[in-house]
Protein backbone atom coordinates (compact mmCIF):
# COMPACT_ATOMS: atom_id res chain seq x y z
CA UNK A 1 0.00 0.00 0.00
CA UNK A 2 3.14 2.88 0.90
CA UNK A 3 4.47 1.61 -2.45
CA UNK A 4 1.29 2.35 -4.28
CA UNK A 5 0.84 6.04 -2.22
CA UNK A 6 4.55 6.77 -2.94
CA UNK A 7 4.07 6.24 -6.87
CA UNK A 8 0.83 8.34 -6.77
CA UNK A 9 2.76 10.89 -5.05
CA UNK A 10 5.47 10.75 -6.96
CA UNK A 11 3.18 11.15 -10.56
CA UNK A 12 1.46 14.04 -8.58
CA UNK A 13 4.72 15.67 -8.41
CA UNK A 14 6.07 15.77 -11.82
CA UNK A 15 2.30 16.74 -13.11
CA UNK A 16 2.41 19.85 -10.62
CA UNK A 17 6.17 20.21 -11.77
CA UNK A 18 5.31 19.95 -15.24
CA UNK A 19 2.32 22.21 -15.10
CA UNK A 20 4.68 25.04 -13.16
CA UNK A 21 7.02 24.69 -16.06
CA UNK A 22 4.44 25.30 -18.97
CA UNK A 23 3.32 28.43 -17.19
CA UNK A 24 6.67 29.82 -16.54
CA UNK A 25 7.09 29.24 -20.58
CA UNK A 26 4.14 31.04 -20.73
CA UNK A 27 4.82 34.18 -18.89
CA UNK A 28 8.43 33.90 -20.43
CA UNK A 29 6.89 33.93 -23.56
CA UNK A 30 5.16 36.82 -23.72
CA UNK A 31 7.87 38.41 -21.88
CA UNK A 32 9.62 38.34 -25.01
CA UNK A 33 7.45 39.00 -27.42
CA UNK A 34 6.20 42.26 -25.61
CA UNK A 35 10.16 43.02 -25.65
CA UNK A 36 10.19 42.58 -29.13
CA UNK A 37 7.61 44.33 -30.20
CA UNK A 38 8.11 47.36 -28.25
CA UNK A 39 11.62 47.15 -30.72
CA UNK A 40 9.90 46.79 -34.19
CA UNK A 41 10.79 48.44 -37.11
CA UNK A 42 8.33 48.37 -39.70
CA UNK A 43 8.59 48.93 -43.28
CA UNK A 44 6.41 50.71 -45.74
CA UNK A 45 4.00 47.93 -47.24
CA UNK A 46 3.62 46.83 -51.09
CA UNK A 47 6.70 46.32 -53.34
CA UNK A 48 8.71 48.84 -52.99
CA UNK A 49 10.26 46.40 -50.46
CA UNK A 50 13.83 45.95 -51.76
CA UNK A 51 16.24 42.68 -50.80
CA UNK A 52 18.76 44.07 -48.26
CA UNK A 53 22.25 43.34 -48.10
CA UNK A 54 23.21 43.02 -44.20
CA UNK A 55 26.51 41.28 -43.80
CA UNK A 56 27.19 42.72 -40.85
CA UNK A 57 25.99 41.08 -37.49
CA UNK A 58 24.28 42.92 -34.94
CA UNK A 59 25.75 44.04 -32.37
CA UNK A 60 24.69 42.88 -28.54
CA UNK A 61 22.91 39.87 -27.52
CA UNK A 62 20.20 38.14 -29.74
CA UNK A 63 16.48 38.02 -29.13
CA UNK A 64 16.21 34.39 -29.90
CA UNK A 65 18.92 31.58 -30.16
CA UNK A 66 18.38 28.07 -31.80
CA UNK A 67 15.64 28.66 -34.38
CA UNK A 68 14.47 25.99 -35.47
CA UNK A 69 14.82 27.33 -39.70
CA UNK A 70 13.67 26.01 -42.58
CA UNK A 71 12.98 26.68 -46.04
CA UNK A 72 10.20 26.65 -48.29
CA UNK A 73 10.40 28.16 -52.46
CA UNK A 74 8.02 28.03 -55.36
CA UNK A 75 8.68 25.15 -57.63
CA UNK A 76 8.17 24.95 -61.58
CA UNK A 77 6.53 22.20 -63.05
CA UNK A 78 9.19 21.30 -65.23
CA UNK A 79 11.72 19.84 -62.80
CA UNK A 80 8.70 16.78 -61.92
CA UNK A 81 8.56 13.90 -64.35
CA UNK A 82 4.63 13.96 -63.72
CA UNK A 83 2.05 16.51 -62.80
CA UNK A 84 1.45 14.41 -59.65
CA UNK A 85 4.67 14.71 -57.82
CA UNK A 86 4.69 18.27 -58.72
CA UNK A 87 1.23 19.13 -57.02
CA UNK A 88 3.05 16.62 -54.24
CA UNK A 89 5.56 19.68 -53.91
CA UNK A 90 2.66 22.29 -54.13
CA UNK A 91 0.28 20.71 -51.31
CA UNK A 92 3.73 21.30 -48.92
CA UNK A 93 5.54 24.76 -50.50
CA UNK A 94 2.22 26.31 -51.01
CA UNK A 95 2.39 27.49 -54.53
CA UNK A 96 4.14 26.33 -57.98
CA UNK A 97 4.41 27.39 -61.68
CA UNK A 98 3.44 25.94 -64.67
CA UNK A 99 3.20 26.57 -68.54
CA UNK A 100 -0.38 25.52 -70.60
CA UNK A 101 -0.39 26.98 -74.10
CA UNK A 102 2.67 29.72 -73.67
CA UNK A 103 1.23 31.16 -71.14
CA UNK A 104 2.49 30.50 -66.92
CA UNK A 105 -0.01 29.51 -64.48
CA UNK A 106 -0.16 29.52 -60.93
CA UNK A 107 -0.94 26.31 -59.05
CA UNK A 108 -1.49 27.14 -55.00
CA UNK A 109 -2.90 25.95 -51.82
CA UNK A 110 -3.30 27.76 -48.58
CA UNK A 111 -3.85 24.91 -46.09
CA UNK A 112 -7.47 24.26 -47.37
CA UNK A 113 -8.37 25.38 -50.85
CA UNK A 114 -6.78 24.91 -54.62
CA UNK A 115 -6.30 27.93 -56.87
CA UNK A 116 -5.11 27.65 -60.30
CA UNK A 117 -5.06 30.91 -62.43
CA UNK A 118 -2.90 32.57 -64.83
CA UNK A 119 0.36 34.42 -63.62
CA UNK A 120 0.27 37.56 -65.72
CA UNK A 121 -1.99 40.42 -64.94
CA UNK A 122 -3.26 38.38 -62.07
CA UNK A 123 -4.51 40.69 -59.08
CA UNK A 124 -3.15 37.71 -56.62
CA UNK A 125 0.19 38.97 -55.00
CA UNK A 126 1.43 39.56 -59.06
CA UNK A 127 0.23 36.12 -59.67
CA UNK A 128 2.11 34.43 -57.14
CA UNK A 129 0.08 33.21 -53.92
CA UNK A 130 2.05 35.12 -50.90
CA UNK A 131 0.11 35.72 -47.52
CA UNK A 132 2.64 38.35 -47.22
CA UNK A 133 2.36 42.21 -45.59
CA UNK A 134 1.09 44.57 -47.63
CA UNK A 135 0.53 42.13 -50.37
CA UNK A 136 4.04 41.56 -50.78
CA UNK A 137 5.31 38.62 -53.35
CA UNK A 138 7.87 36.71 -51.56
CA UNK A 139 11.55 37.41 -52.50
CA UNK A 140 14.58 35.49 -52.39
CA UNK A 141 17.23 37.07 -49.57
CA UNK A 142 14.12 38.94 -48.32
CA UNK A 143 11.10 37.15 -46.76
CA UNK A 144 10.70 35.00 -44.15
CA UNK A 145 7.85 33.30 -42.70
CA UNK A 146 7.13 33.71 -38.98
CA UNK A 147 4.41 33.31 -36.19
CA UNK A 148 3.42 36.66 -35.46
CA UNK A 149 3.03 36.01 -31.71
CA UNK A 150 6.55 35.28 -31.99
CA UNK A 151 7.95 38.14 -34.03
CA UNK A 152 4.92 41.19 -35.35
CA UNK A 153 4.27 40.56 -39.21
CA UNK A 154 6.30 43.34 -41.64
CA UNK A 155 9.45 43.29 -39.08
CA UNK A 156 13.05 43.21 -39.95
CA UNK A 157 14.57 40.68 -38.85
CA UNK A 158 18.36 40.09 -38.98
CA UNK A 159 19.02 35.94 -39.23
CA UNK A 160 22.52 34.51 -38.43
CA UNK A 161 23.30 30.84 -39.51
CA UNK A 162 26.57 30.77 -39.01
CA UNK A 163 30.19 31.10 -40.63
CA UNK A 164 30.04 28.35 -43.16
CA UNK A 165 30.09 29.17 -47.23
CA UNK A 166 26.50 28.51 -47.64
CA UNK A 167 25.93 30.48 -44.58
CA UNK A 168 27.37 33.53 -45.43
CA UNK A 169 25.59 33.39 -48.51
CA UNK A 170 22.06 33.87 -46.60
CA UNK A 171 23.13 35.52 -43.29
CA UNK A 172 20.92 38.88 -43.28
CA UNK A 173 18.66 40.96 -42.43
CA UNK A 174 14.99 39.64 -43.54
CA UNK A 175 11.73 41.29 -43.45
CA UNK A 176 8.57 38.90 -41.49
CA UNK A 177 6.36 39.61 -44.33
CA UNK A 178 4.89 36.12 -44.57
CA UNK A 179 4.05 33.34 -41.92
CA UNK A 180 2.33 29.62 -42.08
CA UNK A 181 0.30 26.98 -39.68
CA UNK A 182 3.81 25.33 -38.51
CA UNK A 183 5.23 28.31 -37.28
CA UNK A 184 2.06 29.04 -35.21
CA UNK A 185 1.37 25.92 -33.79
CA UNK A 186 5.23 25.49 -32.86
CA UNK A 187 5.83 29.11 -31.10
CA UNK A 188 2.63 27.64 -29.13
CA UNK A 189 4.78 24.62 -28.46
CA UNK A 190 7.31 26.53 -26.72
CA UNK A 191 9.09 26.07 -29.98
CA UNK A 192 10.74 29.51 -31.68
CA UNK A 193 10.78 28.51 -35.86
CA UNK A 194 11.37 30.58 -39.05
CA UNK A 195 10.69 29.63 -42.50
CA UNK A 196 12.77 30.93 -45.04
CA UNK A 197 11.61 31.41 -48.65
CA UNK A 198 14.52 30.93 -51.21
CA UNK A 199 13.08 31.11 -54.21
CA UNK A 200 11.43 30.68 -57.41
CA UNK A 201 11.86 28.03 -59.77
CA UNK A 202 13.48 25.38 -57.23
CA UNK A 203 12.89 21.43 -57.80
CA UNK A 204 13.41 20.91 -53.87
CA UNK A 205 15.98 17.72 -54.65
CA UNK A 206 18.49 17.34 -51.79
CA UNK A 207 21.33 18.36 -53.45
CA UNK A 208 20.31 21.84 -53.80
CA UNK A 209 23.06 23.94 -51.84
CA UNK A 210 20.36 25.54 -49.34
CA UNK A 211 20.47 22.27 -47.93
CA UNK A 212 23.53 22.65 -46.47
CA UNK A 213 22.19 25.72 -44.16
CA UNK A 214 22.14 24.46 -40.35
CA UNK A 215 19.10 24.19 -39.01
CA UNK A 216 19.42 26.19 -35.94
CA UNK A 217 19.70 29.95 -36.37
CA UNK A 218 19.98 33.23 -34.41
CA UNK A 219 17.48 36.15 -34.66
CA UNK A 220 17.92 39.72 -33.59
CA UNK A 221 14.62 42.12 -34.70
CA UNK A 222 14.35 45.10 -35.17
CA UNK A 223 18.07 45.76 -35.34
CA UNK A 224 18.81 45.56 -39.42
């Protein structure tokens, strides 16, 4: 019987212990993103968004350390030996290109609905699907995808992977113009994650360079 109280009192413990934790996450949390947004820059909204080059690391301690990162593009059709694996690639990246009779289409989903239109003189983000600020199409060395109760939507964000070759080709500063169902439901995880968009026209095979980018990196915001 003292054996079967001291394992019910020992479960009781950790639950209490485990319950203390999440809400010390919680506070923590917000701690941080209050912080951070009190320091947000915000850009001017629409196109005239240009790529910035920012080589040069911020200064002073980070806002976030070991973020989770990874990378999402728009693919073309022509890289897929069949129309299947290419809306494969869609259903996860979110949008792709195709060609029907000259002319480029858009193939896109947003979680829950198909949209298939034509790319030119489209009124959709310039014909590219982009849940972006200030109807933004997402840019290569420019956008990244983020849960805005982890970092406000439209904030620059400087990102840090690191010193190796590949690294110093993407280390910069990044604007939050775009963000996705992953990020979300991570930052509510306890879990700080980025997505970064490098480009148009990728076939996502593993030997693309990108994939040699860690996928941890450092964030300061505001501070491009």
């Amino acid at each position: 019987m003292k054996g079967q109280m001291s394992s019910v009192t020992a479960i009781i413990l950790v639950v209490i212990m485990l319950l203390a934790f999440l809400g010390a996450w919680t506070v923590i949390g917000k701690g941080i993103r209050e912080d951070v947004k009190n320091r947000v820059y915000k850009w001017g909204e629409g196109e005239g968004i240009d790529v910035i080059d920012g080589t040069k690391k911020p200064v002073g301690e980070s806002d976030f350390k070991d973020v989770l990162t990874t990378h999402y593009f728009i693919s073309h059709r022509k890289f897929f030996n069949s129309y299947n694996s290419f809306r494969s690639t869609v259903y996860v990246e979110g949008a792709g290109i195709y060609e029907k009779e000259g002319e480029e289409y858009v193939l896109s989903f947003d979680g829950e609905n198909w949209g298939d239109y034509k790319r030119k003189g489209s009124k959709k983000e310039n014909g590219l699907l982009a849940y972006s600020c200030g109807g933004t199409t997402p840019t290569e060395h420019r956008t990244i995808a983020v849960a805005p109760k982890m970092i406000e939507k439209c904030s620059k964000v400087y990102v840090y992977f690191g010193d190796c070759e590949e690294c110093k080709k993407w280390n910069g500063c990044y604007v939050a113009e775009d963000t996705g169902g992953k990020m979300r439901s991570d930052w509510e995880k306890g879990i700080a994650h980025i997505d970064l968009f490098v480009g148009i026209g990728r076939d996502g095979k593993e030997n693309d360079p990108v994939y040699e980018l860690p996928r941890k990196s450092e964030l300061w915001v505001g501070k491009c």
